[in-house]
PDB file of N, CA and C in Angstrom:
ATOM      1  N   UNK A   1     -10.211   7.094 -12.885  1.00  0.00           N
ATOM      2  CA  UNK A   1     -11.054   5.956 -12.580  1.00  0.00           C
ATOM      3  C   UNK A   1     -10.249   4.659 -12.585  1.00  0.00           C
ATOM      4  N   UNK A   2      -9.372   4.814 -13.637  1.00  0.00           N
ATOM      5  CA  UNK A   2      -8.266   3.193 -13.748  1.00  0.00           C
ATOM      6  C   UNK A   2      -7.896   3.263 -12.125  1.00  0.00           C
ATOM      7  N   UNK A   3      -7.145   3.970 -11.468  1.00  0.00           N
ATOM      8  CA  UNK A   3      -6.159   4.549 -10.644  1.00  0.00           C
ATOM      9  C   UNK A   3      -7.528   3.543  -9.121  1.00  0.00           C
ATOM     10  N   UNK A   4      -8.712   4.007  -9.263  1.00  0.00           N
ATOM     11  CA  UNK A   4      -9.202   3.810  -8.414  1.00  0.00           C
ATOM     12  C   UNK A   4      -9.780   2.383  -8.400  1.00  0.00           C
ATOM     13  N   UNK A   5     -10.316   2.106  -9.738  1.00  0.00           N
ATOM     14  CA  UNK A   5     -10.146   0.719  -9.761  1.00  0.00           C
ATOM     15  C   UNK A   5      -9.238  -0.150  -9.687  1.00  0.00           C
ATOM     16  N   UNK A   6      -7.594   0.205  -9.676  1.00  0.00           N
ATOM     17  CA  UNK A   6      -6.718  -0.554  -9.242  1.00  0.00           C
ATOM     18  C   UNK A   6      -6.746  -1.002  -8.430  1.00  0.00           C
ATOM     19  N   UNK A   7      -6.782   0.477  -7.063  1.00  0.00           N
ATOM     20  CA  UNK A   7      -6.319   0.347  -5.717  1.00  0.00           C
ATOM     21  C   UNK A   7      -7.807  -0.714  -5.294  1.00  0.00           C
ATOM     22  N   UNK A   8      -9.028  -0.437  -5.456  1.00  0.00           N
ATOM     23  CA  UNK A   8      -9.974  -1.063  -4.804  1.00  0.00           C
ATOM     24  C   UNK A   8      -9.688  -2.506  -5.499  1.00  0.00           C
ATOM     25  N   UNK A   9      -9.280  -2.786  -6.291  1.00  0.00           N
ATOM     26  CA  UNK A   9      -8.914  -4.443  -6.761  1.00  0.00           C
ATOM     27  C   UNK A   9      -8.068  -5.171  -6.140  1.00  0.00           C
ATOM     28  N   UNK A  10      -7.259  -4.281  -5.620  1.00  0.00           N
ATOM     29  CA  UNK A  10      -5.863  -4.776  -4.595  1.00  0.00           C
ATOM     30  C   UNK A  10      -6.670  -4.748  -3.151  1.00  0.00           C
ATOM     31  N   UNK A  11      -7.446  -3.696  -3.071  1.00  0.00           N
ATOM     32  CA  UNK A  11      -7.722  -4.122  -1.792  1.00  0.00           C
ATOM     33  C   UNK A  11      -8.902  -5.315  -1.608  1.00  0.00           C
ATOM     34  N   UNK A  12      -9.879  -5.691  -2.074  1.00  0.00           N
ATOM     35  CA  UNK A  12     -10.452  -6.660  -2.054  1.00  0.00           C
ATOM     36  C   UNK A  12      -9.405  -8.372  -2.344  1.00  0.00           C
ATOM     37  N   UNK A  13      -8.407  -7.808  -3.050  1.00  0.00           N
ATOM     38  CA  UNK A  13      -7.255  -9.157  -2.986  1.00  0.00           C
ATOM     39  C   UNK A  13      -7.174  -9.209  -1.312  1.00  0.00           C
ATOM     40  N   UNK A  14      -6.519  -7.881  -0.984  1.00  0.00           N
ATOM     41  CA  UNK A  14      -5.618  -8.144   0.656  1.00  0.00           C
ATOM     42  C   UNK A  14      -6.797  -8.400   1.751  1.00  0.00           C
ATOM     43  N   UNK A  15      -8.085  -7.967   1.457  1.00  0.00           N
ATOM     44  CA  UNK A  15      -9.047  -8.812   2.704  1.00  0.00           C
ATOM     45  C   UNK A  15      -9.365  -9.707   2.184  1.00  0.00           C
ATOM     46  N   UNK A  16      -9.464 -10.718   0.407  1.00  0.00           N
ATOM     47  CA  UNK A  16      -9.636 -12.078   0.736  1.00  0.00           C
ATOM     48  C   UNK A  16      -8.292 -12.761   1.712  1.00  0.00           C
ATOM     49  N   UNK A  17      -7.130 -12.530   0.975  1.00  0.00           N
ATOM     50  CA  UNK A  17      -5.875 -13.250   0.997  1.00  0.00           C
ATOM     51  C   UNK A  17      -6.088 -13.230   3.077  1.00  0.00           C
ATOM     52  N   UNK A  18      -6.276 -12.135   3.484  1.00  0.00           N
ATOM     53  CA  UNK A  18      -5.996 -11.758   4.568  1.00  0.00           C
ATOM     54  C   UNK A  18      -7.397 -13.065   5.424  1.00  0.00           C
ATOM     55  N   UNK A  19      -8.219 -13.040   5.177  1.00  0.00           N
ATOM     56  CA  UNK A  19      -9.207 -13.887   5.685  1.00  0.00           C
ATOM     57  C   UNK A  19      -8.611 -15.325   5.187  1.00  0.00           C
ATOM     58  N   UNK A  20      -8.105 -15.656   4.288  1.00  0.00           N
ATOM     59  CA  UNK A  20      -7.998 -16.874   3.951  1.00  0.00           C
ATOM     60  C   UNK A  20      -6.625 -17.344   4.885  1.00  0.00           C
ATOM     61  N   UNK A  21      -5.852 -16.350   5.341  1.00  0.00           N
ATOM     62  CA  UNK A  21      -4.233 -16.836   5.914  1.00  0.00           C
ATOM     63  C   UNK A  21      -3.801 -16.125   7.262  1.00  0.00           C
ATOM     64  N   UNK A  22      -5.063 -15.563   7.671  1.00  0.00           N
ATOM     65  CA  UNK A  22      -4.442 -14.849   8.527  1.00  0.00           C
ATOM     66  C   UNK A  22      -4.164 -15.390   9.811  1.00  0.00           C
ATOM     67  N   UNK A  23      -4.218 -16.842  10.206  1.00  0.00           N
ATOM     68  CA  UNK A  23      -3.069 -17.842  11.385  1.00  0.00           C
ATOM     69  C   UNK A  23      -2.333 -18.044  10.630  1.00  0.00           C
ATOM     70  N   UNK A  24      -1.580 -17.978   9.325  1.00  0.00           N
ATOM     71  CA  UNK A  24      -0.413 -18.046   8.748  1.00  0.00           C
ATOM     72  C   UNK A  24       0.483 -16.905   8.736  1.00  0.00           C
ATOM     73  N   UNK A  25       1.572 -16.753   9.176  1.00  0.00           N
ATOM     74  CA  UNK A  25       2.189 -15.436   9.465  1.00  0.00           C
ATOM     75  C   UNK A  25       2.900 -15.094   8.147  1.00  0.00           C
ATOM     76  N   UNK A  26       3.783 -15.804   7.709  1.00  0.00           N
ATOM     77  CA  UNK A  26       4.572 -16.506   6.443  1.00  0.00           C
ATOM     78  C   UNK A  26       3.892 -16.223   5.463  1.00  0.00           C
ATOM     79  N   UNK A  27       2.270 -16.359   5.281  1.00  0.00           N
ATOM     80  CA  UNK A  27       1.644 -15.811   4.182  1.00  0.00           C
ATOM     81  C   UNK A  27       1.312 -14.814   4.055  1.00  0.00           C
ATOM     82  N   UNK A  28       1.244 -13.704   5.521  1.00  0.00           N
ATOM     83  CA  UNK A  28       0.645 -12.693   5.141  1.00  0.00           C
ATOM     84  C   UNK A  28       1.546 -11.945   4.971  1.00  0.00           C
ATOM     85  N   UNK A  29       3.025 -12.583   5.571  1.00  0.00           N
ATOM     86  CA  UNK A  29       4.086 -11.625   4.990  1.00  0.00           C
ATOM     87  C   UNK A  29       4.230 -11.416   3.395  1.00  0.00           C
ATOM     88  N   UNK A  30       4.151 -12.968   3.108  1.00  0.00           N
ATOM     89  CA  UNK A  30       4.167 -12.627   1.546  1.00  0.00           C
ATOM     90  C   UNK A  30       3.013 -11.658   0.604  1.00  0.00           C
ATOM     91  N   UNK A  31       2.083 -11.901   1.447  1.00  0.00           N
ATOM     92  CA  UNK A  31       0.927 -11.064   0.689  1.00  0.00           C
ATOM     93  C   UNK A  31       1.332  -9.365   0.616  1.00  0.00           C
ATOM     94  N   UNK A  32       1.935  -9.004   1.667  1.00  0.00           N
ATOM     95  CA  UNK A  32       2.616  -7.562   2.327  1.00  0.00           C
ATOM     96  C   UNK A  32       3.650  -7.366   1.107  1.00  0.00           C
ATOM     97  N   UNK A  33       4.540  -8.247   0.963  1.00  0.00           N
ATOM     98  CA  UNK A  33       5.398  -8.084  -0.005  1.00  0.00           C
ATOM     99  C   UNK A  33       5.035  -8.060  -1.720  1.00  0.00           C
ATOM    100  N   UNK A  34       4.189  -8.915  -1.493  1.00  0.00           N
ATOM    101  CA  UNK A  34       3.823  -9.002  -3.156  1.00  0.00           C
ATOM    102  C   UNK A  34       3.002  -8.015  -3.299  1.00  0.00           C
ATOM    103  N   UNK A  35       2.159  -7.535  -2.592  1.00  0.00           N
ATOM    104  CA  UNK A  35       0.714  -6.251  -3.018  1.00  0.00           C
ATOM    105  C   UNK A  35       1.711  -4.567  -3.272  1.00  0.00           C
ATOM    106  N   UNK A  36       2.941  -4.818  -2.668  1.00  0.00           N
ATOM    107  CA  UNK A  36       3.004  -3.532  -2.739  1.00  0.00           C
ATOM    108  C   UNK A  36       3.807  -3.249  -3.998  1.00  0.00           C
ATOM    109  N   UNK A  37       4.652  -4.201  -4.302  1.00  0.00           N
ATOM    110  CA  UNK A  37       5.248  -4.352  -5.522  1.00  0.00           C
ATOM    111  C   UNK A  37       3.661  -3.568  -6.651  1.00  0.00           C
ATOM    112  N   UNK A  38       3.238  -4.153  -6.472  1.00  0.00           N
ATOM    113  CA  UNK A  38       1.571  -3.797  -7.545  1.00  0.00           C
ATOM    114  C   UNK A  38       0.964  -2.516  -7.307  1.00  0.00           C
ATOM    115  N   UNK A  39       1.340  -1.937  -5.863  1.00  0.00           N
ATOM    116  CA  UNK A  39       0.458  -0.516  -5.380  1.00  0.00           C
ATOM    117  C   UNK A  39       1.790   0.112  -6.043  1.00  0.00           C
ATOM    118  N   UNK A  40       2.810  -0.027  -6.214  1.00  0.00           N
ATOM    119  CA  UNK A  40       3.764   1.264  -6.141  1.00  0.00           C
ATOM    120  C   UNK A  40       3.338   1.986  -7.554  1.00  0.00           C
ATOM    121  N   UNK A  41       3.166   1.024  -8.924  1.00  0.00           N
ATOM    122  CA  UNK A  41       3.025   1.481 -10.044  1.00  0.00           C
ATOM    123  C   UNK A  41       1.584   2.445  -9.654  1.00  0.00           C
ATOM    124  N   UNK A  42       0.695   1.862  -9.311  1.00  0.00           N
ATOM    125  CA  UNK A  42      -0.934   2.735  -9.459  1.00  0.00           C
ATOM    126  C   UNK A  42      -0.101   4.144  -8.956  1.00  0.00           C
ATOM    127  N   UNK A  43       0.483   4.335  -7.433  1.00  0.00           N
ATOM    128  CA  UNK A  43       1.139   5.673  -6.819  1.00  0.00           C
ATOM    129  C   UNK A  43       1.569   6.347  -7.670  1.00  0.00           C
ATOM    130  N   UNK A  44       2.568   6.317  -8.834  1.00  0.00           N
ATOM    131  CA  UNK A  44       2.789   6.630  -9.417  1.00  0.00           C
ATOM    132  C   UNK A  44       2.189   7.377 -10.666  1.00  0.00           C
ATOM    133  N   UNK A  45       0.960   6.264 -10.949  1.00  0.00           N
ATOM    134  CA  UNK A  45       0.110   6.978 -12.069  1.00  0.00           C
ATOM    135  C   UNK A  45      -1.056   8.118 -10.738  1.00  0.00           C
ATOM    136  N   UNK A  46      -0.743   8.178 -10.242  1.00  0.00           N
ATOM    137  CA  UNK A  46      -1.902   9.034  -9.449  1.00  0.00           C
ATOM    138  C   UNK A  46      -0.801  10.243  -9.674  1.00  0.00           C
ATOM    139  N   UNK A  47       0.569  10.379  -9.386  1.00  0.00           N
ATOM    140  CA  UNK A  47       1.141  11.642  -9.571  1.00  0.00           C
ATOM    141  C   UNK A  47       0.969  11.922 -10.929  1.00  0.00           C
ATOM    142  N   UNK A  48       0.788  11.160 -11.808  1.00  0.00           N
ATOM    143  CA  UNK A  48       0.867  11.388 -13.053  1.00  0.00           C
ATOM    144  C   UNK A  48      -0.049  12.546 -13.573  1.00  0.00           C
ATOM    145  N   UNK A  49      -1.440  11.463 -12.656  1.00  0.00           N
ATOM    146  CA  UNK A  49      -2.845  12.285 -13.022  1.00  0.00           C
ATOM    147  C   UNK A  49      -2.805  13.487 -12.296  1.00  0.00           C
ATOM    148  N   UNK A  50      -1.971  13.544 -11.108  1.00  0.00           N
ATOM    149  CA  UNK A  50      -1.828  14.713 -10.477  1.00  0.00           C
ATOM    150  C   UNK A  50      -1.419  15.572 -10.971  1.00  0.00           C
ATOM    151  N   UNK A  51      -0.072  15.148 -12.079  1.00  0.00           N
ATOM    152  CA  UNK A  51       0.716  16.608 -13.067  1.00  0.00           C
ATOM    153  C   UNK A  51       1.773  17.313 -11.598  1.00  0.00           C
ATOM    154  N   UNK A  52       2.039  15.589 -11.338  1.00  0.00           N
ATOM    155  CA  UNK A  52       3.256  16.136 -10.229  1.00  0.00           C
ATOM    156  C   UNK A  52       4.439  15.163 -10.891  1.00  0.00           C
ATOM    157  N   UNK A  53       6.298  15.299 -10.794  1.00  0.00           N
ATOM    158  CA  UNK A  53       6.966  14.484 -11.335  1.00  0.00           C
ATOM    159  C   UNK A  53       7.053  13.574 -10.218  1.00  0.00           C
ATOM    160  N   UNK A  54       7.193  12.555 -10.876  1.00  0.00           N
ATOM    161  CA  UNK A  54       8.103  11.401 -10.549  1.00  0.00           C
ATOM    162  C   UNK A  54       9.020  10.635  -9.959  1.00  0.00           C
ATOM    163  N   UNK A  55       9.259  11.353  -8.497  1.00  0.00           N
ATOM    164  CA  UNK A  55      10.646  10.664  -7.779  1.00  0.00           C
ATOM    165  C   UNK A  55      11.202   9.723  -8.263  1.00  0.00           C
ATOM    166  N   UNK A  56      12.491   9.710  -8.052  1.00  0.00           N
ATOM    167  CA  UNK A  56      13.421   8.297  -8.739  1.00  0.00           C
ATOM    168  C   UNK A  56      12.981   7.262  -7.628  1.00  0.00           C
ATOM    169  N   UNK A  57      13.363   7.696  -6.155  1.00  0.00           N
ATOM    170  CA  UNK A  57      13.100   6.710  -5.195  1.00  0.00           C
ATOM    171  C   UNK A  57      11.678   6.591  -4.990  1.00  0.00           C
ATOM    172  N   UNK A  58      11.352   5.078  -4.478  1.00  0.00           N
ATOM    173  CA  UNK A  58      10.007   4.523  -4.098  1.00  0.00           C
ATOM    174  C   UNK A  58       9.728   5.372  -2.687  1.00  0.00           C
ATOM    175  N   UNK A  59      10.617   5.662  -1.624  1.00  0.00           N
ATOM    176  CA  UNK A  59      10.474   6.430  -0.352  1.00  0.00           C
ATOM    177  C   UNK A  59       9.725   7.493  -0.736  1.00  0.00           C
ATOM    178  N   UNK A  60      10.478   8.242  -1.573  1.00  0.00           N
ATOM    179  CA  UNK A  60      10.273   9.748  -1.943  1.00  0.00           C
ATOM    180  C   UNK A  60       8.671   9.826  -2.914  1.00  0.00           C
ATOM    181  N   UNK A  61       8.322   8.712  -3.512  1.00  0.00           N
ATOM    182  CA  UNK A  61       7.244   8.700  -4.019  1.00  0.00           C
ATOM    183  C   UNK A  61       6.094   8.260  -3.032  1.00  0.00           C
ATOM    184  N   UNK A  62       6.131   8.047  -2.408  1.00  0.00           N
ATOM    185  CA  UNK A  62       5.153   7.466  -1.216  1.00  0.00           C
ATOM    186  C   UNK A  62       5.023   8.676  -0.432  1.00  0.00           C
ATOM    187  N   UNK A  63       6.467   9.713  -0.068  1.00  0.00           N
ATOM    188  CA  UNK A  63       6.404  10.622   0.694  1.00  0.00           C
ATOM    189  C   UNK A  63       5.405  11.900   0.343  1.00  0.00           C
ATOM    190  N   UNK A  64       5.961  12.006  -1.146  1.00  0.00           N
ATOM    191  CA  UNK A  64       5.089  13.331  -1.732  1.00  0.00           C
ATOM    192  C   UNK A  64       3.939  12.389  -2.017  1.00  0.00           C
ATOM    193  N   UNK A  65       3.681  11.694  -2.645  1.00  0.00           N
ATOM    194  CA  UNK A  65       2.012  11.632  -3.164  1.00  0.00           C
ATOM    195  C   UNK A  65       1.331  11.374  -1.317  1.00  0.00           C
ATOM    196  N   UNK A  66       1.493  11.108  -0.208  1.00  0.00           N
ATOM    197  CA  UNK A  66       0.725  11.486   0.731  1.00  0.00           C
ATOM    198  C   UNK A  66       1.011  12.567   1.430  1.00  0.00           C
ATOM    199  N   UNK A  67       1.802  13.671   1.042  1.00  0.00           N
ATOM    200  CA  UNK A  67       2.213  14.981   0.911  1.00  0.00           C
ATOM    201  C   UNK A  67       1.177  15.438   0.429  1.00  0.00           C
ATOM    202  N   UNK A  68       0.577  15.123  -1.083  1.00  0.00           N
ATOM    203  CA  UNK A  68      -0.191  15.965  -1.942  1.00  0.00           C
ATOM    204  C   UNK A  68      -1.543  15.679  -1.892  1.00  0.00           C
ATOM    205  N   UNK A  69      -1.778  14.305  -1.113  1.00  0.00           N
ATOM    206  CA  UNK A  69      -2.795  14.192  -0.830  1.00  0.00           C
ATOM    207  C   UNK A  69      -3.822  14.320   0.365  1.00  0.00           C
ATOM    208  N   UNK A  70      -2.640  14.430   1.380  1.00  0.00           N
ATOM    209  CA  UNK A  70      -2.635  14.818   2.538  1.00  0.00           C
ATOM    210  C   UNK A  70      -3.314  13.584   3.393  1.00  0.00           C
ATOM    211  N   UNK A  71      -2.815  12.358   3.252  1.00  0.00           N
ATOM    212  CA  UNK A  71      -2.650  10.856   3.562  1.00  0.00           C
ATOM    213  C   UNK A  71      -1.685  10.531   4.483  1.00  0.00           C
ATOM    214  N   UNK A  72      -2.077   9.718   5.497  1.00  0.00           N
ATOM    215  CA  UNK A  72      -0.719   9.178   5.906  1.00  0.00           C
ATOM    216  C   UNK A  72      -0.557   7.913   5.457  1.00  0.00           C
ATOM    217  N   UNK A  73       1.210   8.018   4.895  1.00  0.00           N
ATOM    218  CA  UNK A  73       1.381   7.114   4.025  1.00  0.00           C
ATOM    219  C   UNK A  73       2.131   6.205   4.864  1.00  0.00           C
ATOM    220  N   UNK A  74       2.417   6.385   6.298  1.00  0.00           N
ATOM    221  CA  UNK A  74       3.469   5.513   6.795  1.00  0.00           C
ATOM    222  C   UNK A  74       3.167   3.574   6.407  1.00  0.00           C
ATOM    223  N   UNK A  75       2.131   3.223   6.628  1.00  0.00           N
ATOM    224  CA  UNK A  75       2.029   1.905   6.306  1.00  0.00           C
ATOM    225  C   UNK A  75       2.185   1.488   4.799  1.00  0.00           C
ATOM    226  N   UNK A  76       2.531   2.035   4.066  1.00  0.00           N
ATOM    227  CA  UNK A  76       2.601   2.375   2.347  1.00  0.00           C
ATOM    228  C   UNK A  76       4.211   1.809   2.885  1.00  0.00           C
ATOM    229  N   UNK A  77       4.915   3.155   3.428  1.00  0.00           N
ATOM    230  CA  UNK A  77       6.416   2.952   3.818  1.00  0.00           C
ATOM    231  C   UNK A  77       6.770   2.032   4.305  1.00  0.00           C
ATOM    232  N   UNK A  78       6.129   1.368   5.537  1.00  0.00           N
ATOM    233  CA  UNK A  78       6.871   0.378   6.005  1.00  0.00           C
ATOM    234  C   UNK A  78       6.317  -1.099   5.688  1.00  0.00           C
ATOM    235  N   UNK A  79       5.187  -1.251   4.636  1.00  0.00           N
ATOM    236  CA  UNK A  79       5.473  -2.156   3.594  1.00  0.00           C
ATOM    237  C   UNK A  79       6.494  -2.230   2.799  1.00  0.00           C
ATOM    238  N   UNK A  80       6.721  -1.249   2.247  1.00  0.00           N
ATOM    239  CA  UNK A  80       7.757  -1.568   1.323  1.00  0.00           C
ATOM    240  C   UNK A  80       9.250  -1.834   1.789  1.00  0.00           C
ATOM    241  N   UNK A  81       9.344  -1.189   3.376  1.00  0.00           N
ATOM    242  CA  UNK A  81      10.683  -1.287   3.845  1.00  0.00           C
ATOM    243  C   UNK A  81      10.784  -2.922   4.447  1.00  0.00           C
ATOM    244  N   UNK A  82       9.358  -3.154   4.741  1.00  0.00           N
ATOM    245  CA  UNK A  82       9.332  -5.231   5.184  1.00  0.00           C
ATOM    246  C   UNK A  82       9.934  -5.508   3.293  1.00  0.00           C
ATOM    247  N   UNK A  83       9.240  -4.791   2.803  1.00  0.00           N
ATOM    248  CA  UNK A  83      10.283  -5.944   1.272  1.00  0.00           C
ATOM    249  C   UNK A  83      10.793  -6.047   0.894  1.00  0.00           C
ATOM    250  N   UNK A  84      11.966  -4.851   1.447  1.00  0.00           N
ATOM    251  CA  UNK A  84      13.059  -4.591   0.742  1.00  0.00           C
ATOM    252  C   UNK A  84      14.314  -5.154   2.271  1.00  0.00           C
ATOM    253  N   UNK A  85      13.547  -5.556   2.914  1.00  0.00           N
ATOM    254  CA  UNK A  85      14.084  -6.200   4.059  1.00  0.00           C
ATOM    255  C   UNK A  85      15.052  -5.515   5.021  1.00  0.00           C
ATOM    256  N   UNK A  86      14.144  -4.296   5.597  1.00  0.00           N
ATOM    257  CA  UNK A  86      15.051  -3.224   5.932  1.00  0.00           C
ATOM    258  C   UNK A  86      14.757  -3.686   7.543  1.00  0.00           C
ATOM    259  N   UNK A  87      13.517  -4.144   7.579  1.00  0.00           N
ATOM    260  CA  UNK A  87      13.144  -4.480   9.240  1.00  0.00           C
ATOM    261  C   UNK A  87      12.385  -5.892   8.868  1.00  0.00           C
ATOM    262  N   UNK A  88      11.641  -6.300   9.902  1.00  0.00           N
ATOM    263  CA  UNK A  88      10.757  -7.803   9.870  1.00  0.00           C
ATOM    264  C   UNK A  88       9.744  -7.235  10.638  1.00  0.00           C
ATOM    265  N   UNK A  89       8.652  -7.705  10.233  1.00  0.00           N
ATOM    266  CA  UNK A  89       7.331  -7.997  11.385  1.00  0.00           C
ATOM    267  C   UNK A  89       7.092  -9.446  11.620  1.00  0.00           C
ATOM    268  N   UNK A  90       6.870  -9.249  12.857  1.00  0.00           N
ATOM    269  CA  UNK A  90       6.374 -11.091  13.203  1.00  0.00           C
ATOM    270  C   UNK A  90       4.844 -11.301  13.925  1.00  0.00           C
ATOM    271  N   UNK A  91       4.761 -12.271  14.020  1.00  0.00           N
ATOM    272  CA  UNK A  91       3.413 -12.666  14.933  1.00  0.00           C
ATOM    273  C   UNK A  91       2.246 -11.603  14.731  1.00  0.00           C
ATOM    274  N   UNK A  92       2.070 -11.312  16.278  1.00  0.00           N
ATOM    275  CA  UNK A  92       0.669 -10.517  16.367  1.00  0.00           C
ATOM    276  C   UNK A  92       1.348  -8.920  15.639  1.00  0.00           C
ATOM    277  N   UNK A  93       2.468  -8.786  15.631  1.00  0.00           N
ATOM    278  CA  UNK A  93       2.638  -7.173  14.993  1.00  0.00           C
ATOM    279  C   UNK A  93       2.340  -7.113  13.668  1.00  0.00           C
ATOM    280  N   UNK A  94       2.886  -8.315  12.845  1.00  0.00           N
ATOM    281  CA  UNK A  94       2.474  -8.252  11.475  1.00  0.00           C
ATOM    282  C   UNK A  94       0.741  -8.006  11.212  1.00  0.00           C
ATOM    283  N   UNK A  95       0.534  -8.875  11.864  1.00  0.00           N
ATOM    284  CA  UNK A  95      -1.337  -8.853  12.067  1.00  0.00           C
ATOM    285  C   UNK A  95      -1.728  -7.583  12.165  1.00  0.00           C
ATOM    286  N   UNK A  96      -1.071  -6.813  13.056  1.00  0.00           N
ATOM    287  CA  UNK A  96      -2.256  -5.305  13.731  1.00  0.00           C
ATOM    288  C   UNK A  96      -1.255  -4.453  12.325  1.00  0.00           C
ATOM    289  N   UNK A  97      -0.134  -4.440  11.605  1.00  0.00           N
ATOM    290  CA  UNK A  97       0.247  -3.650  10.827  1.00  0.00           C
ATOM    291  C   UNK A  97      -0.469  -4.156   9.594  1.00  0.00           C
ATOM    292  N   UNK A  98      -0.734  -5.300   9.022  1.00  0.00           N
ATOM    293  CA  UNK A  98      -1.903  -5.618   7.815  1.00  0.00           C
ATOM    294  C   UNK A  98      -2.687  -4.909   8.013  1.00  0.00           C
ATOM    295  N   UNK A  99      -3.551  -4.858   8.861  1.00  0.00           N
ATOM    296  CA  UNK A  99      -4.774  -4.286   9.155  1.00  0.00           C
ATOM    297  C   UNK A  99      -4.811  -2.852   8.756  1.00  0.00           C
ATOM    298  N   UNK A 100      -3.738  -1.998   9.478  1.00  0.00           N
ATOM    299  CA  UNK A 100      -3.406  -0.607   8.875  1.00  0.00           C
ATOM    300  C   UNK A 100      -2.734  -0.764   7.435  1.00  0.00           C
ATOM    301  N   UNK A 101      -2.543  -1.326   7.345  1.00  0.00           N
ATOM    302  CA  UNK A 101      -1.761  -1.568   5.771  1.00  0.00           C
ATOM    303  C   UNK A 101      -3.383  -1.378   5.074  1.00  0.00           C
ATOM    304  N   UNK A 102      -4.051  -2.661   5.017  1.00  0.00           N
ATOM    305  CA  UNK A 102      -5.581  -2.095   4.705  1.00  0.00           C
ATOM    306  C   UNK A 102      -6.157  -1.020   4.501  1.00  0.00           C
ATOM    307  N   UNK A 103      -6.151  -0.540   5.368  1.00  0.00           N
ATOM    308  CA  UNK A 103      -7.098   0.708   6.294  1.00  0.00           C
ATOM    309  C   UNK A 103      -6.468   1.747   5.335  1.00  0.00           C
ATOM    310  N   UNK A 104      -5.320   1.729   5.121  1.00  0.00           N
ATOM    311  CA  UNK A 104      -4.296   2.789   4.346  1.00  0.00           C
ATOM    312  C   UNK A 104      -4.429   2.709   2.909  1.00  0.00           C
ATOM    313  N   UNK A 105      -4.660   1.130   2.107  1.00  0.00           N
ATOM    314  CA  UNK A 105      -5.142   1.599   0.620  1.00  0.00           C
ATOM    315  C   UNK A 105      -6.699   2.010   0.727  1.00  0.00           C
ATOM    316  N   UNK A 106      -7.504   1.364   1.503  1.00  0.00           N
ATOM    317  CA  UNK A 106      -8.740   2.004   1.620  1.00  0.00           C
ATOM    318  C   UNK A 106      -8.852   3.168   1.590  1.00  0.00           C
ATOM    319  N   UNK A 107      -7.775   4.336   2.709  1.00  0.00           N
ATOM    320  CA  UNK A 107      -8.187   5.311   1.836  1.00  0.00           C
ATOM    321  C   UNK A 107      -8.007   6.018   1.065  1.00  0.00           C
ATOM    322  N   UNK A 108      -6.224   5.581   0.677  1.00  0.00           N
ATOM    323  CA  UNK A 108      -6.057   5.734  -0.465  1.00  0.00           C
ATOM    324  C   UNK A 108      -7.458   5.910  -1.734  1.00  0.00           C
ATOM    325  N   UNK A 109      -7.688   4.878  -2.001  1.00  0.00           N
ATOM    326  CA  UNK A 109      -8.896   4.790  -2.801  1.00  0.00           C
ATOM    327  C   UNK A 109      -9.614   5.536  -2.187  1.00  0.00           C
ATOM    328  N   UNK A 110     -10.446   5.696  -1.454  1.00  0.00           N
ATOM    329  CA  UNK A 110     -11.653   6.916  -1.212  1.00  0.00           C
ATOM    330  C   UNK A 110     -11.146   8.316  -1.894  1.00  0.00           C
ATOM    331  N   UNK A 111      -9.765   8.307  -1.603  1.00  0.00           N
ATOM    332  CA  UNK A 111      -9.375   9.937  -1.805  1.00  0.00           C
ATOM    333  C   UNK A 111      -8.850   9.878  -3.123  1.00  0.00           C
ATOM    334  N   UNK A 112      -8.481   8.898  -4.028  1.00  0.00           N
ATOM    335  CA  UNK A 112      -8.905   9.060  -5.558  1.00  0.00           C
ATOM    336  C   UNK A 112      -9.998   9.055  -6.244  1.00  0.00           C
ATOM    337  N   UNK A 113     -11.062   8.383  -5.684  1.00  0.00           N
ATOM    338  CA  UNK A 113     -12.352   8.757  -6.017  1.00  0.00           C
ATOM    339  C   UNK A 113     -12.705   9.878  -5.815  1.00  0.00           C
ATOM    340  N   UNK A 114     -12.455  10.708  -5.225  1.00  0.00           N
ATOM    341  CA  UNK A 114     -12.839  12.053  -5.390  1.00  0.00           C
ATOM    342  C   UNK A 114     -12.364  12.902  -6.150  1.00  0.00           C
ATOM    343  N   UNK A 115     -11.384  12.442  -6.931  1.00  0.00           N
ATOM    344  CA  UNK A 115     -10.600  13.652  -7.953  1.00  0.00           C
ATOM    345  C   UNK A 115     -11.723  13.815  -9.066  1.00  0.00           C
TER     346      UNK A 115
END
């Protein structure tokens, strides 16, 4: 229940933040960067609750827990690869990838509520 009340707390952050900035590009990058820093720990306690280990890498933990959950985690991934500054999104791409960024803890959360 923690696990699910996390993720749904983060996500009601990323559609205010997202309504409040979204003609700001600059902010929603930062919002992209800062939320996931905060989702990676919950991912983690979900393998926990799962009684699966622990990847060392953040990739590899994103990979198996939507492995085990049978999620696609790609917008999980390429948040974290915008923060670790492996690529950039700009303009209207950042926009339509928030949106799936969204869409992706949403159901994240649905599909921990069901455990």
């Amino acid at each position: 229940m923690q696990a699910e009340r996390e993720l749904k707390g983060k996500l009601l952050i990323l559609r205010m933040a997202f309504l409040e900035s979204a003609d700001n590009h600059k902010i929603v990058g930062n919002i992209v960067k800062n939320s996931i820093s905060s989702i990676i720990p919950v991912l983690k306690a979900i393998l926990v609750i799962k009684k699966k280990e622990i990847p060392k890498s953040n990739h590899e933990l994103i990979q198996n827990l939507g492995n085990i959950l049978k999620i696609n985690m790609n917008s999980i991934h390429k948040a974290f690869g915008y923060k670790s500054k492996k690529f950039d999104l700009k303009g209207p791409e950042l926009i339509d990838f928030f949106e799936e960024y969204i869409n992706t803890v949403d159901n994240l959360s649905e599909t921990v509520d069901k455990f």
